[in-house]
PDB file of N, CA and C in Angstrom:
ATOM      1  N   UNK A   1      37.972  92.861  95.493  1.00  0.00           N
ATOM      2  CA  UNK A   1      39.223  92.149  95.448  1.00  0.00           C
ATOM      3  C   UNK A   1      40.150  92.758  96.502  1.00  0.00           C
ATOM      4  N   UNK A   2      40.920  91.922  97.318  1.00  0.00           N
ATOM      5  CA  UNK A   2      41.993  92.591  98.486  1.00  0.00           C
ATOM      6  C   UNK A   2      42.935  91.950  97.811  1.00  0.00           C
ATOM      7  N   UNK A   3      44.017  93.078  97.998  1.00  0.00           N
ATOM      8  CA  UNK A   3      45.226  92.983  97.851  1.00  0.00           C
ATOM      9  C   UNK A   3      45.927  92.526  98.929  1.00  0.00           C
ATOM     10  N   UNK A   4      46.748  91.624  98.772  1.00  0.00           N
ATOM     11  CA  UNK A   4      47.365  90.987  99.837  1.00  0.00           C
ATOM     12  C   UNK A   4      48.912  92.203 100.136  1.00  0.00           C
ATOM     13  N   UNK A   5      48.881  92.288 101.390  1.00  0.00           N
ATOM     14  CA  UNK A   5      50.044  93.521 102.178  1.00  0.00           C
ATOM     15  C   UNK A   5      51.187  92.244 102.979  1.00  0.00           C
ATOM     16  N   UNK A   6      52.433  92.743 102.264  1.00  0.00           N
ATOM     17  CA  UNK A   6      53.142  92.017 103.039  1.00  0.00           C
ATOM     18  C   UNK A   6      53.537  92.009 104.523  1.00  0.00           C
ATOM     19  N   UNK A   7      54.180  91.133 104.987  1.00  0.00           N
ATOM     20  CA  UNK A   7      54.337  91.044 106.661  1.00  0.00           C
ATOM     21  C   UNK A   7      55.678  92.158 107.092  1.00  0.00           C
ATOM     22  N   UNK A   8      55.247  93.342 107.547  1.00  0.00           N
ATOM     23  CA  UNK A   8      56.145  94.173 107.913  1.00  0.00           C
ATOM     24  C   UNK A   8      57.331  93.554 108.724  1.00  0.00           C
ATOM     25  N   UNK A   9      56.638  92.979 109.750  1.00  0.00           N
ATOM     26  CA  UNK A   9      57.783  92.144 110.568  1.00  0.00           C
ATOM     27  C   UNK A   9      59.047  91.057 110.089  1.00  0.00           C
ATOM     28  N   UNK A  10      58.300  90.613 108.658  1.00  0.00           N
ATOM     29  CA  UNK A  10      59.029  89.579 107.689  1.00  0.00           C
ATOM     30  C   UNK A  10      60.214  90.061 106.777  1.00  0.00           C
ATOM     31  N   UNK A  11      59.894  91.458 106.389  1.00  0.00           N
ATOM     32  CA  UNK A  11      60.580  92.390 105.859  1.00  0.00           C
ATOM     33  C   UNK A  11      61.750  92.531 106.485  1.00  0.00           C
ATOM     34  N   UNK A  12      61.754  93.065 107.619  1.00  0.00           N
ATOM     35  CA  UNK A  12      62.574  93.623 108.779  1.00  0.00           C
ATOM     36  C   UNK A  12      63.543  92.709 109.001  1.00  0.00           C
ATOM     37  N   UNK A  13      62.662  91.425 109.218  1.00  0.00           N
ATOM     38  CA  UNK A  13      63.644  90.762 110.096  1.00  0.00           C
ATOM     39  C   UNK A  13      64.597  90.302 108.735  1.00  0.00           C
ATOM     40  N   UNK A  14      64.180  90.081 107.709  1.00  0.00           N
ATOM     41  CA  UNK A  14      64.985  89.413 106.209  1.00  0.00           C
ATOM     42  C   UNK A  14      65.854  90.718 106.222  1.00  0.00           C
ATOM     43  N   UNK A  15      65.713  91.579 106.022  1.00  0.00           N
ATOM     44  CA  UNK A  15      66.509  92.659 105.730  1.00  0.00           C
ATOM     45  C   UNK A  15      67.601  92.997 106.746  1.00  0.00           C
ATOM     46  N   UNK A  16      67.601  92.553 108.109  1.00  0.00           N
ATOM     47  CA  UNK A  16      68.455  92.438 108.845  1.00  0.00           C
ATOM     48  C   UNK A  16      69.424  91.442 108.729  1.00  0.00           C
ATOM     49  N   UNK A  17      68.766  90.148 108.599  1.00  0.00           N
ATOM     50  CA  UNK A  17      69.685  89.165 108.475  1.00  0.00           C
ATOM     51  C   UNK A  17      70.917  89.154 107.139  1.00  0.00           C
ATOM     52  N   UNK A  18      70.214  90.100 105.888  1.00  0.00           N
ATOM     53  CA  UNK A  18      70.908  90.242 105.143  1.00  0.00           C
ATOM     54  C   UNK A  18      72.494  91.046 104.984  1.00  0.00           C
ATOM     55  N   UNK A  19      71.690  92.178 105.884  1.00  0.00           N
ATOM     56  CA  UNK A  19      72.963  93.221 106.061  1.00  0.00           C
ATOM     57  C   UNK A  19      73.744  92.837 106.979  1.00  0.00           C
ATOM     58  N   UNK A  20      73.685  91.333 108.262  1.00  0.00           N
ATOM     59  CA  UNK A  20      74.536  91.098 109.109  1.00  0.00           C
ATOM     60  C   UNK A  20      74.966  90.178 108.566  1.00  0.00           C
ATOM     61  N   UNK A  21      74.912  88.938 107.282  1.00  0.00           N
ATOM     62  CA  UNK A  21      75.744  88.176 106.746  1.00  0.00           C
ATOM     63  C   UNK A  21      76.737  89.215 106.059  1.00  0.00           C
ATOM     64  N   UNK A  22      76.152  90.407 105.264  1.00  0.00           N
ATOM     65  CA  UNK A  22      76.741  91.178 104.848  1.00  0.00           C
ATOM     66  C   UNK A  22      78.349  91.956 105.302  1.00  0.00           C
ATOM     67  N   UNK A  23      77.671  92.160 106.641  1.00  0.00           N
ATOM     68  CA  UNK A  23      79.007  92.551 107.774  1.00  0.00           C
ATOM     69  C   UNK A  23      79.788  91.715 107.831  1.00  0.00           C
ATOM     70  N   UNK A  24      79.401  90.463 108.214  1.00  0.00           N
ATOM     71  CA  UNK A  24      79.933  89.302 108.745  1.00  0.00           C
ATOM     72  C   UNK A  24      80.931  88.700 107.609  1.00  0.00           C
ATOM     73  N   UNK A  25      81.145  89.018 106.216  1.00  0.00           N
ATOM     74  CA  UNK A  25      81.605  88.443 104.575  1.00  0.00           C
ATOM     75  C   UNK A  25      82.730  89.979 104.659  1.00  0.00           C
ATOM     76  N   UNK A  26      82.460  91.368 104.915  1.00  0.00           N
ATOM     77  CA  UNK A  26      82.915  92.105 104.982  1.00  0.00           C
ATOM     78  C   UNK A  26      83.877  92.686 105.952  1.00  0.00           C
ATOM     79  N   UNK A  27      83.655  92.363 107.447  1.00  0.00           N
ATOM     80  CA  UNK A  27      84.402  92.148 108.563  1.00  0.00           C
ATOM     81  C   UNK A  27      85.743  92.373 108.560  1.00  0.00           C
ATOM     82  N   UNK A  28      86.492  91.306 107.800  1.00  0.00           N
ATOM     83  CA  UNK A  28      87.830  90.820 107.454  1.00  0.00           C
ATOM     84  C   UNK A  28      88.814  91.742 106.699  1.00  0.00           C
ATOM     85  N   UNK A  29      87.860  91.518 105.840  1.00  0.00           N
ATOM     86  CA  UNK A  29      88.498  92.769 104.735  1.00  0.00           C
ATOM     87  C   UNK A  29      88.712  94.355 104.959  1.00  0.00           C
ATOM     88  N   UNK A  30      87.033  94.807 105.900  1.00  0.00           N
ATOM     89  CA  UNK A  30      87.556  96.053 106.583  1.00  0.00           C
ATOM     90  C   UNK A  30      88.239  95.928 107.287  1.00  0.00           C
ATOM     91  N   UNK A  31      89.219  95.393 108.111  1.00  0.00           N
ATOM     92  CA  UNK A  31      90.267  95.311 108.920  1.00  0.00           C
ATOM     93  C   UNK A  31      91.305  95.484 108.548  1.00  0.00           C
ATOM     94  N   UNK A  32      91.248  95.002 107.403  1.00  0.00           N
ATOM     95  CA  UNK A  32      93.058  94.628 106.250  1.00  0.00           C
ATOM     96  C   UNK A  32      92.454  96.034 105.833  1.00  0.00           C
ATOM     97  N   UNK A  33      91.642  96.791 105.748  1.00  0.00           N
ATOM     98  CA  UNK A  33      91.878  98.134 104.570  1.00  0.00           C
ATOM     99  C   UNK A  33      92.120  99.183 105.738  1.00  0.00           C
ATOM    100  N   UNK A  34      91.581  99.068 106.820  1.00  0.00           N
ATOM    101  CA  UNK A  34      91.771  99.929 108.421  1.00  0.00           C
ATOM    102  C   UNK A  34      92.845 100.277 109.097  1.00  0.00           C
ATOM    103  N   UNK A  35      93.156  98.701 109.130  1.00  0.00           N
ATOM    104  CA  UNK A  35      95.052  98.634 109.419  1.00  0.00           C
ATOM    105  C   UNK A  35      95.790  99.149 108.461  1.00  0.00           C
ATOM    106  N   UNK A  36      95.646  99.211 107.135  1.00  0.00           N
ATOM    107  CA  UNK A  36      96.641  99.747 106.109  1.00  0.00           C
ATOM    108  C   UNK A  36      96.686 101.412 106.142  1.00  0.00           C
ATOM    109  N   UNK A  37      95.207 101.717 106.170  1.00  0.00           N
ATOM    110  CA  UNK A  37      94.534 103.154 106.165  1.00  0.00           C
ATOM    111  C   UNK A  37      95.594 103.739 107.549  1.00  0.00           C
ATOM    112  N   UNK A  38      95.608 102.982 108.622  1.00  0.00           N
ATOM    113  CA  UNK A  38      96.243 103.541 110.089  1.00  0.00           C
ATOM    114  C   UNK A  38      97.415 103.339 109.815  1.00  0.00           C
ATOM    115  N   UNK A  39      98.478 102.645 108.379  1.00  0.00           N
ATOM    116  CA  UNK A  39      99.840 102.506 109.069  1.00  0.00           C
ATOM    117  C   UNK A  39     100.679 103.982 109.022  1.00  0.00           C
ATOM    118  N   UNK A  40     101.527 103.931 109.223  1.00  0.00           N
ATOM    119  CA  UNK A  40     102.174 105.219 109.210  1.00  0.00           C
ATOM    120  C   UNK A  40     103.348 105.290 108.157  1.00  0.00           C
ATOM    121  N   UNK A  41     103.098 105.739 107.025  1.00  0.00           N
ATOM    122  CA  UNK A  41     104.177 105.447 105.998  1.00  0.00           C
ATOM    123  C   UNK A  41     105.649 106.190 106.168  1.00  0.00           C
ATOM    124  N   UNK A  42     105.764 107.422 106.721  1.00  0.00           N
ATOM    125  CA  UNK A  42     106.755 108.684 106.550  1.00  0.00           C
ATOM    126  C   UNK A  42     106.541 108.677 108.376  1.00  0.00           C
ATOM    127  N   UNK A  43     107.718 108.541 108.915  1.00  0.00           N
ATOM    128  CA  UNK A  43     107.955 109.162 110.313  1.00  0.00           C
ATOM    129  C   UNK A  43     109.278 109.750 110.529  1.00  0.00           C
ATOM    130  N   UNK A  44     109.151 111.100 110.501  1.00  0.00           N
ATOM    131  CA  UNK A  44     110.671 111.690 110.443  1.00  0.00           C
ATOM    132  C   UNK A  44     111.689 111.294 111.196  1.00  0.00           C
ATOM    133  N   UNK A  45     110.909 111.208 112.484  1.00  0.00           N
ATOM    134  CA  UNK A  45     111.282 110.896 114.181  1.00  0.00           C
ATOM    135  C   UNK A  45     112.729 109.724 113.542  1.00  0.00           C
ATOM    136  N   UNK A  46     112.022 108.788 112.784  1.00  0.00           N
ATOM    137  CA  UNK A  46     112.886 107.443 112.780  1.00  0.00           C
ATOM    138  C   UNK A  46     113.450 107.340 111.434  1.00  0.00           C
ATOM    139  N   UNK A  47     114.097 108.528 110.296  1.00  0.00           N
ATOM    140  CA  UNK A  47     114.154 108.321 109.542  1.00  0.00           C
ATOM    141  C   UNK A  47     115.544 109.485 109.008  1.00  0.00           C
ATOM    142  N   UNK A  48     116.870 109.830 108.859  1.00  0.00           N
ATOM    143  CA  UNK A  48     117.792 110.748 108.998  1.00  0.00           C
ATOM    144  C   UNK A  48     118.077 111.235 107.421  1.00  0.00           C
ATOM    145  N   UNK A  49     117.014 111.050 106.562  1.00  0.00           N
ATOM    146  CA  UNK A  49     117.397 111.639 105.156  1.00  0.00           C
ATOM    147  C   UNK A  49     116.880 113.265 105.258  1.00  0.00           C
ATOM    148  N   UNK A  50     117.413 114.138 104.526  1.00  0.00           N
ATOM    149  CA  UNK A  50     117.101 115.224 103.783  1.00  0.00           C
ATOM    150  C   UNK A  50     115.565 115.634 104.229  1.00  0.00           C
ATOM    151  N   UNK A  51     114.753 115.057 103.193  1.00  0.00           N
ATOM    152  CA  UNK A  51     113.465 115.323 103.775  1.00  0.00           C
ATOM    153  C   UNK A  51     112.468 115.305 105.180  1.00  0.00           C
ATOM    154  N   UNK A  52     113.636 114.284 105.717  1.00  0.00           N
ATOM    155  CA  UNK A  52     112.750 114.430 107.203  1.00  0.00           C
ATOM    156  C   UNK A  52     113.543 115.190 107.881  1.00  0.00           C
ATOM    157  N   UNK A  53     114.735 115.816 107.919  1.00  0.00           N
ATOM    158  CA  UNK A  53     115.250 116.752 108.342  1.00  0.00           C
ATOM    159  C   UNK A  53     114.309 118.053 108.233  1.00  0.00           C
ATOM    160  N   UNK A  54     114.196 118.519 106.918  1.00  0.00           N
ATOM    161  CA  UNK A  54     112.975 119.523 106.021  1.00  0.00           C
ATOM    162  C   UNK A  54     112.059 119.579 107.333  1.00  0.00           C
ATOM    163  N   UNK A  55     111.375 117.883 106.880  1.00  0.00           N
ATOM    164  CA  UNK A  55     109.945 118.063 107.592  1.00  0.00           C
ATOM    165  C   UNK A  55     109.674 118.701 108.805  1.00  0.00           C
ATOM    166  N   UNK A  56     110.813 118.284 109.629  1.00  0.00           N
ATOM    167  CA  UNK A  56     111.068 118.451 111.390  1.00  0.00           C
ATOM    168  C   UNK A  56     111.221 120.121 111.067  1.00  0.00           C
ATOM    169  N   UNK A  57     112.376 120.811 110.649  1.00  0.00           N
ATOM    170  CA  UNK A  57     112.525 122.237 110.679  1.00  0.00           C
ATOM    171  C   UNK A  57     111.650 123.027 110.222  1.00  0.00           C
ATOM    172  N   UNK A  58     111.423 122.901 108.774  1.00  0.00           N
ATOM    173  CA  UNK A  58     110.463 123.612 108.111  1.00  0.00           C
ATOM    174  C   UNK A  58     109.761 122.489 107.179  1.00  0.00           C
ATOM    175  N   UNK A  59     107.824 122.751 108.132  1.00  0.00           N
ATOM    176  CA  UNK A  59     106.686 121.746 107.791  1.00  0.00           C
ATOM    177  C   UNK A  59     106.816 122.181 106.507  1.00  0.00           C
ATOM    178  N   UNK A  60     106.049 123.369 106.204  1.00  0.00           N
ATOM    179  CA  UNK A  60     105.330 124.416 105.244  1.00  0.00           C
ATOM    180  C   UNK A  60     106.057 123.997 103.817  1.00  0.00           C
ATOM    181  N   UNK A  61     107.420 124.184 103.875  1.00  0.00           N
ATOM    182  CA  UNK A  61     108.517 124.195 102.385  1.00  0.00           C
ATOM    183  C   UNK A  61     108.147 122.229 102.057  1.00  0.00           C
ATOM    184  N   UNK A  62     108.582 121.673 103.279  1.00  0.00           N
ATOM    185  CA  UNK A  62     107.981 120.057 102.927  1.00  0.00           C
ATOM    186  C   UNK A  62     106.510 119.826 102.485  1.00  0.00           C
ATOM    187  N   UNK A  63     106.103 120.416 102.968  1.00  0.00           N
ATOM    188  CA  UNK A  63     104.412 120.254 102.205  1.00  0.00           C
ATOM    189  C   UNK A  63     104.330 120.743 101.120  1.00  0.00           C
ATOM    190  N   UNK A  64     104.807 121.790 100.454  1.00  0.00           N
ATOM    191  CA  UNK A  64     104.983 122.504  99.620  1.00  0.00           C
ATOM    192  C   UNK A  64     105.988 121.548  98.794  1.00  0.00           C
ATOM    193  N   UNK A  65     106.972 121.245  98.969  1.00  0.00           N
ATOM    194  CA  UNK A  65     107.928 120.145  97.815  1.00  0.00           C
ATOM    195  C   UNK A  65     107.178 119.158  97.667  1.00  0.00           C
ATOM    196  N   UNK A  66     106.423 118.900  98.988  1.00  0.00           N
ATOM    197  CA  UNK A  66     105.677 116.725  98.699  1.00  0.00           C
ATOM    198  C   UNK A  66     103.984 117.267  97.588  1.00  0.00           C
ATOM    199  N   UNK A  67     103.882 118.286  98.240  1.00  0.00           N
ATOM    200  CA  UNK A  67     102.566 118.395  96.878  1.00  0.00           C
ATOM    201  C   UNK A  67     102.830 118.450  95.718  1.00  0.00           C
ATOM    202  N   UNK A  68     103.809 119.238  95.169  1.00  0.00           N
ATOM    203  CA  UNK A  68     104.288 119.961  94.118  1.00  0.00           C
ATOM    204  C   UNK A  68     105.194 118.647  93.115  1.00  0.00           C
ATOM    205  N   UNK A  69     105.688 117.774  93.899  1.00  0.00           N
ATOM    206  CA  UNK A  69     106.196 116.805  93.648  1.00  0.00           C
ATOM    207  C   UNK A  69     104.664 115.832  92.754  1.00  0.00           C
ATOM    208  N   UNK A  70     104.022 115.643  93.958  1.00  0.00           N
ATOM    209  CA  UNK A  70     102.681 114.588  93.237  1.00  0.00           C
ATOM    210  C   UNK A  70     101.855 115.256  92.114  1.00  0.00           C
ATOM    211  N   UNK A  71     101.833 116.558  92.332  1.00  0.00           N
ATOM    212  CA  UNK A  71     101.338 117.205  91.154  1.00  0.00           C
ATOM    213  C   UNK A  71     101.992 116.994  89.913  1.00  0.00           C
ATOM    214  N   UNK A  72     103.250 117.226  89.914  1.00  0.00           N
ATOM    215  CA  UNK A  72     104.175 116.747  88.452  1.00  0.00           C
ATOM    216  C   UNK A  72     103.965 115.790  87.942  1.00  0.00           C
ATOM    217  N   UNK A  73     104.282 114.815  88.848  1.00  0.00           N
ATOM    218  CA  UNK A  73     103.881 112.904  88.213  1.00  0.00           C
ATOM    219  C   UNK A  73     102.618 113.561  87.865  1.00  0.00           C
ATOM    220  N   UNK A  74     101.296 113.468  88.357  1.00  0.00           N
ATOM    221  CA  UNK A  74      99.891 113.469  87.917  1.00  0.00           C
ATOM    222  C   UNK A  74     100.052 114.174  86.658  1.00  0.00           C
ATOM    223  N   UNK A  75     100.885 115.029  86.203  1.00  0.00           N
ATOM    224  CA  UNK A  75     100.833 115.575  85.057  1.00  0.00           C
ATOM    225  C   UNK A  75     101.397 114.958  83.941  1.00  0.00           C
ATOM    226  N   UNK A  76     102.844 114.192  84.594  1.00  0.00           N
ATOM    227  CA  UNK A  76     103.283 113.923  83.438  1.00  0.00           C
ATOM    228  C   UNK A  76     102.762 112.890  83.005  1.00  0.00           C
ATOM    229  N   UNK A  77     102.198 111.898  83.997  1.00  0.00           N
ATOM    230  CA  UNK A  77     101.491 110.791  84.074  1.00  0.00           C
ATOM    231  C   UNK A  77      99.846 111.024  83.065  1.00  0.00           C
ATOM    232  N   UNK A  78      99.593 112.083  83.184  1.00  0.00           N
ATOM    233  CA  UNK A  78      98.213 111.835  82.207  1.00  0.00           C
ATOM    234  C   UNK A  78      98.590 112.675  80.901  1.00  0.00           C
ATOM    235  N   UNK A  79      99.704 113.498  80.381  1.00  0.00           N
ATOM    236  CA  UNK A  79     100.696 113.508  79.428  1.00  0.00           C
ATOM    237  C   UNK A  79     100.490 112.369  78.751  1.00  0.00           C
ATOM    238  N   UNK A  80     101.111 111.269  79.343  1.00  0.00           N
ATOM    239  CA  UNK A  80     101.807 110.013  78.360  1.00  0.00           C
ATOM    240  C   UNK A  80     100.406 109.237  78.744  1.00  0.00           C
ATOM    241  N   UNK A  81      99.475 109.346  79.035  1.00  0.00           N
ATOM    242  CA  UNK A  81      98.404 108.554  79.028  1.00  0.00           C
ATOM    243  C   UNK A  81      97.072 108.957  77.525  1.00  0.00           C
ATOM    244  N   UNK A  82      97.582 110.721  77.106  1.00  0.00           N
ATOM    245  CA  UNK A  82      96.799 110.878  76.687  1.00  0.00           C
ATOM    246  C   UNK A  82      97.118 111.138  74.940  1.00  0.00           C
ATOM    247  N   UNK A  83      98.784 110.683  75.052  1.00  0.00           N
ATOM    248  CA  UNK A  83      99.864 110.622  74.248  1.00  0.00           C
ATOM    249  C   UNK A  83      99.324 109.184  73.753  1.00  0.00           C
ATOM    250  N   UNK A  84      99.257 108.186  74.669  1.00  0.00           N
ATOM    251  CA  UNK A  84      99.000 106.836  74.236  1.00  0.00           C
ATOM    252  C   UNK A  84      97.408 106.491  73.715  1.00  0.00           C
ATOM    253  N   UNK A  85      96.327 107.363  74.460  1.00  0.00           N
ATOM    254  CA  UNK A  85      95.544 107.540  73.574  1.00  0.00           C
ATOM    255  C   UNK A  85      95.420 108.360  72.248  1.00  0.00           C
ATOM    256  N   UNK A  86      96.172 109.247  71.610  1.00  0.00           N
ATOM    257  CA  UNK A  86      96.247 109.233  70.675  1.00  0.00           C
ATOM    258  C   UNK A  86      96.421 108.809  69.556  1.00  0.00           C
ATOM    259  N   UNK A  87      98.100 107.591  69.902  1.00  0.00           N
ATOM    260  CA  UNK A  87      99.043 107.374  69.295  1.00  0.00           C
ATOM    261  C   UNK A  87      98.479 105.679  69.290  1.00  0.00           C
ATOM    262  N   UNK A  88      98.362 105.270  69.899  1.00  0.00           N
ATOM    263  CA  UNK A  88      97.855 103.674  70.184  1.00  0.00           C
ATOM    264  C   UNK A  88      98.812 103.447  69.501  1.00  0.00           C
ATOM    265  N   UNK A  89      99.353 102.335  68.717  1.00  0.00           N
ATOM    266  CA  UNK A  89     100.327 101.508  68.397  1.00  0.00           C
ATOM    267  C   UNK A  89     101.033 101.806  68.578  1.00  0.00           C
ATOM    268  N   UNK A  90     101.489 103.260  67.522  1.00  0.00           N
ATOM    269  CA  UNK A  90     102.834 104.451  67.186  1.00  0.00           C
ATOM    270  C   UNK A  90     103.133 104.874  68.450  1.00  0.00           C
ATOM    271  N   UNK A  91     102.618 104.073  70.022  1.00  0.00           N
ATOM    272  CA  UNK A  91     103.119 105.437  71.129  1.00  0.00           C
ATOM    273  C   UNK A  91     104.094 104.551  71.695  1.00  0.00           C
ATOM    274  N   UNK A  92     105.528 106.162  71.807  1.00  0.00           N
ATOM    275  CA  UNK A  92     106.697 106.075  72.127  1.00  0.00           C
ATOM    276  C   UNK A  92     106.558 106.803  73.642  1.00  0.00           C
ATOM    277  N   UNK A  93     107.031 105.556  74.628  1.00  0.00           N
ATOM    278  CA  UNK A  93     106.616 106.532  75.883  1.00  0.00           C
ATOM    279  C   UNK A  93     107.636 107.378  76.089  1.00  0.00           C
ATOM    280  N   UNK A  94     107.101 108.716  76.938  1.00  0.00           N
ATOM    281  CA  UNK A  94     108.328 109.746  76.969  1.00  0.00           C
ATOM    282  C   UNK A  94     108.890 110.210  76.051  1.00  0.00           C
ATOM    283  N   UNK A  95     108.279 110.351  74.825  1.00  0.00           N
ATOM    284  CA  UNK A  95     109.084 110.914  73.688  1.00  0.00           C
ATOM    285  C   UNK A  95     108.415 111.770  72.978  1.00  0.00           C
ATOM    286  N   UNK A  96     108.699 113.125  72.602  1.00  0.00           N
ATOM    287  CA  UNK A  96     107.882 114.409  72.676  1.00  0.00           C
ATOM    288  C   UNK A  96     107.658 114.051  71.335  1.00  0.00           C
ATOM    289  N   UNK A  97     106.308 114.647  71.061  1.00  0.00           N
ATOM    290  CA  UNK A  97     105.621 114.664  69.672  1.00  0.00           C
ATOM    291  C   UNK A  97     105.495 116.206  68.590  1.00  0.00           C
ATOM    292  N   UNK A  98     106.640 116.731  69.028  1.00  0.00           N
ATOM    293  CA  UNK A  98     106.795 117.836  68.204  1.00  0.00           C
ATOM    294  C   UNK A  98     106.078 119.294  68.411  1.00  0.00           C
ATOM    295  N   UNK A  99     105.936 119.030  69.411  1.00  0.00           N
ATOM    296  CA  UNK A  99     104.934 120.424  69.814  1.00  0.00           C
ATOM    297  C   UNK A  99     103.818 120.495  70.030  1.00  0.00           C
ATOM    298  N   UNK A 100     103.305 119.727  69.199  1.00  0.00           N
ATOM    299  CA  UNK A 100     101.727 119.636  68.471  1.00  0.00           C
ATOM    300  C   UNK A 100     101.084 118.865  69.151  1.00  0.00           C
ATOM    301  N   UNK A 101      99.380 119.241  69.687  1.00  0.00           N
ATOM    302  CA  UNK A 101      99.453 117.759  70.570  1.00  0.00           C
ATOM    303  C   UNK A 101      97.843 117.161  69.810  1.00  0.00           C
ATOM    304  N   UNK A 102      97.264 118.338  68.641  1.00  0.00           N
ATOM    305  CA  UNK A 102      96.296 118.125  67.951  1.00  0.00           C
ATOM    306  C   UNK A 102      96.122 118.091  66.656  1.00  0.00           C
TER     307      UNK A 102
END
């Protein structure tokens, strides 16, 4: 009995055509996520508050406030996330639960 071997060349070429409709459906969208990824959110150069003053004089203390800053939210933020998984109905956002968190 022979086993029938598929057409290497048939493979190839299907498997190409797949991953270039693929590109071709995807194209668009990597562009809109590329351009967003490249915009420039914070430019001190064009901007006369407090912090971009910071930024321009002293990087180090601004990097140091803008981390320290996102770190807090992330905290308080999974705080009241894990407050609301506890509490499900009973949850009061932002409102301390007595000490106790078990």
């Amino acid at each position: 009995m022979q086993l029938l071997q598929p057409d290497p060349e048939v493979e190839i070429d299907s498997a190409h055509t797949n991953n270039r409709r693929q590109e071709n459906n995807n194209e668009g969208n990597e562009l809109d996520i590329d351009s967003l990824f490249d915009t420039q959110l914070f430019d001190p150069d064009k901007s006369d508050s407090w912090f971009a003053n910071l930024v321009k004089n002293d990087y180090t203390t601004a990097e140091g406030l803008h981390a320290g800053f996102i770190i807090a939210v992330g905290v308080i933020l999974s705080q009241e996330a894990l407050r609301f998984e506890k509490y499900g109905s009973g949850y009061v956002p932002f409102h301390g639960s007595g000490g106790r968190l078990f």
